[in-house]
Protein backbone atom coordinates (compact mmCIF):
# COMPACT_ATOMS: atom_id res chain seq x y z
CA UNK A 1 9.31 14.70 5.64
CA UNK A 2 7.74 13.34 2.93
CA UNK A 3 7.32 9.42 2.33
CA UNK A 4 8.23 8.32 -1.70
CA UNK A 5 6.38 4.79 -2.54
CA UNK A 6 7.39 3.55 -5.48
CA UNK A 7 5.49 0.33 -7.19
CA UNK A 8 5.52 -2.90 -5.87
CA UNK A 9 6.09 -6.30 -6.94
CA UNK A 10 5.31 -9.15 -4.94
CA UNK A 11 6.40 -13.26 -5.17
CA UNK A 12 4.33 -15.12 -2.81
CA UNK A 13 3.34 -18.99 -2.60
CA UNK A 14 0.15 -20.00 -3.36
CA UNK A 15 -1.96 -22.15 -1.46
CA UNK A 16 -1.74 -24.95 -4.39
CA UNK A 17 2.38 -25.48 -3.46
CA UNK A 18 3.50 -22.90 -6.67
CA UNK A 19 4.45 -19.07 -6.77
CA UNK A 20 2.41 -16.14 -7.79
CA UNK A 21 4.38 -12.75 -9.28
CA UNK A 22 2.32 -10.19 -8.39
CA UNK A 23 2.69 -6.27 -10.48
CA UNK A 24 1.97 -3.37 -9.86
CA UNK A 25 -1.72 -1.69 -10.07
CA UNK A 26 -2.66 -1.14 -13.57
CA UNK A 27 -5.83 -0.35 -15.35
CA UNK A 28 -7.40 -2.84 -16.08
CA UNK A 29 -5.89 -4.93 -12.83
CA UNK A 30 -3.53 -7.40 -14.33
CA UNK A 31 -3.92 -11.11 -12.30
CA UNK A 32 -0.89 -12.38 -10.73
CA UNK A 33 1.37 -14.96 -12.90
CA UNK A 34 1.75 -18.50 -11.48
CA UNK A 35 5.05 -19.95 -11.53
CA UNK A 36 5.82 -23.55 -11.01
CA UNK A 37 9.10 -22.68 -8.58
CA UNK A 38 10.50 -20.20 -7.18
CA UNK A 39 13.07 -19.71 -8.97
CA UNK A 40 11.03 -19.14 -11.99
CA UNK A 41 9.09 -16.54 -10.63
CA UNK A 42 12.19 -14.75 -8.97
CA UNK A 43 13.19 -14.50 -12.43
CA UNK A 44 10.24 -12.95 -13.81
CA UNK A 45 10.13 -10.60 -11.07
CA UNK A 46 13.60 -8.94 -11.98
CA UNK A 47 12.75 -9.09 -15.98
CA UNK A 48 9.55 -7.21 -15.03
CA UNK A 49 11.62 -4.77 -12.56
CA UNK A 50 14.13 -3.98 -15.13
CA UNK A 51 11.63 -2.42 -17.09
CA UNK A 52 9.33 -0.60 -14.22
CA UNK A 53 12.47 0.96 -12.76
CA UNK A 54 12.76 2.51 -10.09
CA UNK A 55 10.04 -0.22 -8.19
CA UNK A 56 10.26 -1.93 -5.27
CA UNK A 57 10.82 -5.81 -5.39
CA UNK A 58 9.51 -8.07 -2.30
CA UNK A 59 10.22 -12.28 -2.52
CA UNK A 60 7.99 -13.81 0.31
CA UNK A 61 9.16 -17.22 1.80
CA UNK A 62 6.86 -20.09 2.22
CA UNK A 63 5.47 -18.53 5.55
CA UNK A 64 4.39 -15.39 3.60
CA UNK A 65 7.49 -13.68 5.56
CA UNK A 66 9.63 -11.29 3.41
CA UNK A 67 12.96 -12.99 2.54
CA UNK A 68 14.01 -10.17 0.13
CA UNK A 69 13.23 -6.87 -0.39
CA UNK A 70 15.16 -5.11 -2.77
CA UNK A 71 14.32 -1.11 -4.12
CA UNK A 72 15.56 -1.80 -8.27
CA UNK A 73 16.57 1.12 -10.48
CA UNK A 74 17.08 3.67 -7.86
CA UNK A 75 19.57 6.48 -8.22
C-alpha cells in the first residue's frame, strides 16, 4: 500500500511567547511568518491552505502538542 504525503503547514509557538506559520518546502526555503496570537496565525494558515490545496494543516498548542490537524482540499 502506498503512503500519499501531501504538504505541510505548521503553527507552532515560539520561544519569544508569539506564533510561527510554517509552509511548505520551497526553493528558495521561505522562513516561517511570526504572528503576534494565535489566532492570527490560524488565520494565515487556512488563507495559505486554500490556495496549496490539497495540504495538510497542523496547529501546535503551547506544549508543541498537535491540537489540530486537519487534511484541506481533499476530494
Amino acid at each position: 500500500m502506498e503512503t500519499i504525503t501531501y504538504p505541510t503547514i505548521r503553527v507552532d509557538p515560539d520561544r519569544h511567547g508569539d506564533w510561527e506559520v510554517e509552509f511548505p518546502e520551497t526553493d528558495p526555503p521561505t522562513p516561517p511568518i511570526k504572528c503576534r496570537t494565535l489566532d492570527e496565525a490560524r488565520r494565515l494558515a487556512y488563507s495559505h491552505a486554500r490556495h496549496a490545496q490539497p495540504c495538510e494543516l497542523v496547529i501546535c498548542d503551547a506544549y508543541h502538542r498537535v491540537a489540530h490537524h486537519e487534511l484541506v482540499g481533499s476530494r
